[in-house]
Protein backbone atom coordinates (compact mmCIF):
# COMPACT_ATOMS: atom_id res chain seq x y z
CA UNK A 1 34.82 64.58 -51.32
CA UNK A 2 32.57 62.92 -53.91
CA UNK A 3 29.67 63.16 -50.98
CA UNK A 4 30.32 66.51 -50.66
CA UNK A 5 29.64 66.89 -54.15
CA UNK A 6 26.72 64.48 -54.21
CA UNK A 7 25.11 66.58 -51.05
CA UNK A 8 25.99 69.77 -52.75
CA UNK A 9 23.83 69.09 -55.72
CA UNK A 10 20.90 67.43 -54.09
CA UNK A 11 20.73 70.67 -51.96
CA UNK A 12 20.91 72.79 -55.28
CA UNK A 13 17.93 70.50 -56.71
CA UNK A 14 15.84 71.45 -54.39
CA UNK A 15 17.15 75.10 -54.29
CA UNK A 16 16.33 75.19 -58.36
CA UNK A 17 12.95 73.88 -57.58
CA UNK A 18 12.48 76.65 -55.17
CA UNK A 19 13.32 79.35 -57.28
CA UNK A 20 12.20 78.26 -60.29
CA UNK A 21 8.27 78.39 -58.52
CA UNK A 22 9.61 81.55 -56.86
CA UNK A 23 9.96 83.19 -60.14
CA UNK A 24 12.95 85.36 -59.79
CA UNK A 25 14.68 84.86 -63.04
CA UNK A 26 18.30 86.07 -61.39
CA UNK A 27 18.08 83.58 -58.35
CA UNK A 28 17.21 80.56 -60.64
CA UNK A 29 20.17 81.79 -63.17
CA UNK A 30 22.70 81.56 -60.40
CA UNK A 31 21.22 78.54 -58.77
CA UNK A 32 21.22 76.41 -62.03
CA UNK A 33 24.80 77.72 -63.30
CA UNK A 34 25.85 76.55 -60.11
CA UNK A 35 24.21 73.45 -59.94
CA UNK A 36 25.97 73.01 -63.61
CA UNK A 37 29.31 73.60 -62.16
CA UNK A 38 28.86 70.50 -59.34
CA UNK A 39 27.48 68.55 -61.86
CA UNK A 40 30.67 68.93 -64.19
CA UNK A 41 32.29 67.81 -60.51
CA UNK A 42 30.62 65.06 -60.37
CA UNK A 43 31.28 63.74 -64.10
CA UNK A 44 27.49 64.49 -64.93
CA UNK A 45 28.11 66.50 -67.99
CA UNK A 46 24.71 65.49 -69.99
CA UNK A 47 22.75 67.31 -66.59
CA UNK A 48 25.65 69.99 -66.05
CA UNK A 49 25.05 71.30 -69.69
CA UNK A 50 21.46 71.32 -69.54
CA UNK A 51 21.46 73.00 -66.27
CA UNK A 52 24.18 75.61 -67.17
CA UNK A 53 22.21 76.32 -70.36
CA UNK A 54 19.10 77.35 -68.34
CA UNK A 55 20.99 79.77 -65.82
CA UNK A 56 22.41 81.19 -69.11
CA UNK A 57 18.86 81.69 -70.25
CA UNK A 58 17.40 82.73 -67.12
CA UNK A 59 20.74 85.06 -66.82
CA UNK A 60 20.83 86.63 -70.29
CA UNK A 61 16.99 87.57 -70.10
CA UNK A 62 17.11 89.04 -66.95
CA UNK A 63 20.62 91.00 -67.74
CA UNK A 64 22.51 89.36 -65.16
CA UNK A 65 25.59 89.39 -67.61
CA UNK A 66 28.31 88.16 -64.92
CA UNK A 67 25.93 84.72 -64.19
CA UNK A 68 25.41 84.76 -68.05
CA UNK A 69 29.58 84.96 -68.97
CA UNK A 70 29.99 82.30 -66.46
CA UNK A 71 27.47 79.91 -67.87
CA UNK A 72 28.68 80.41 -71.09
CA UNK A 73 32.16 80.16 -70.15
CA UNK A 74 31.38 76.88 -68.08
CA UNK A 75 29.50 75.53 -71.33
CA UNK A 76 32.76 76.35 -73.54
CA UNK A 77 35.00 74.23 -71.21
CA UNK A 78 32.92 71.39 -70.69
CA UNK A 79 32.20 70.78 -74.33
CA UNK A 80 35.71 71.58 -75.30
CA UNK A 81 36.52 68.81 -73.07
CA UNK A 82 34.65 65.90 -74.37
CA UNK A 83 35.69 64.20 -77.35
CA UNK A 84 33.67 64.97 -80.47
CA UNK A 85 32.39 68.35 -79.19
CA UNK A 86 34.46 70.72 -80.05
CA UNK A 87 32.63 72.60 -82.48
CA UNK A 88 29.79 72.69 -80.19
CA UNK A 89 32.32 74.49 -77.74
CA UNK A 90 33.14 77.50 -80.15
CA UNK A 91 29.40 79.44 -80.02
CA UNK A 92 30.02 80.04 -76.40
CA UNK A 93 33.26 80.47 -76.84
CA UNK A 94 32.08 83.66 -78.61
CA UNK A 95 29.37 84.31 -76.41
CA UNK A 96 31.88 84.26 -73.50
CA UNK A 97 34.39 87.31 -75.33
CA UNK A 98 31.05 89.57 -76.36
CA UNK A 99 29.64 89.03 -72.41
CA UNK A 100 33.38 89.64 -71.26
CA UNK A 101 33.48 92.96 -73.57
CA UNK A 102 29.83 94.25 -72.94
């Protein structure tokens, strides 16, 4: 399982390289939200949050809200879940219920 994983996000490296030169703001969202979600997997959480905070980015300014709420949402559990980070947990926490509502 753990070279599943390990496969998984060295094909989604290369898949955010592609998009990102491609351009196409919703692609690269998606891509690097799920990248963020294998890296979590993995136990990479420094990576996983600075990937799922681009796809929210790329998400939220191309008003792909569904790729956006699940960024955020992603973001809210894995800094909930790390000791010490719990306040940093609560923003998307409330960016999560205003996506979820919109």
């Amino acid at each position: 399982r753990v070279a599943r994983y390990a496969d998984a996000a060295a094909l989604l490296q290369d898949l955010v390289a592609r998009a990102d030169a491609l351009g196409y703001a919703p692609l690269a969202a998606e891509i690097h939200e799920l990248l963020g979600e294998v890296l979590v997997d993995q136990g990479e959480h420094e990576r996983a949050e600075r990937e799922l905070l681009q796809g929210y980015e790329l998400a939220l300014g191309s008003r792909d809200d569904d790729v956006a709420l699940s960024a955020a949402f992603k973001l809210a559990n894995l800094l909930a879940s790390r000791e010490g980070r719990d306040d940093d947990a609560v923003p998307w926490q409330v960016a999560s219920r205003a996506l979820v509502r919109r």
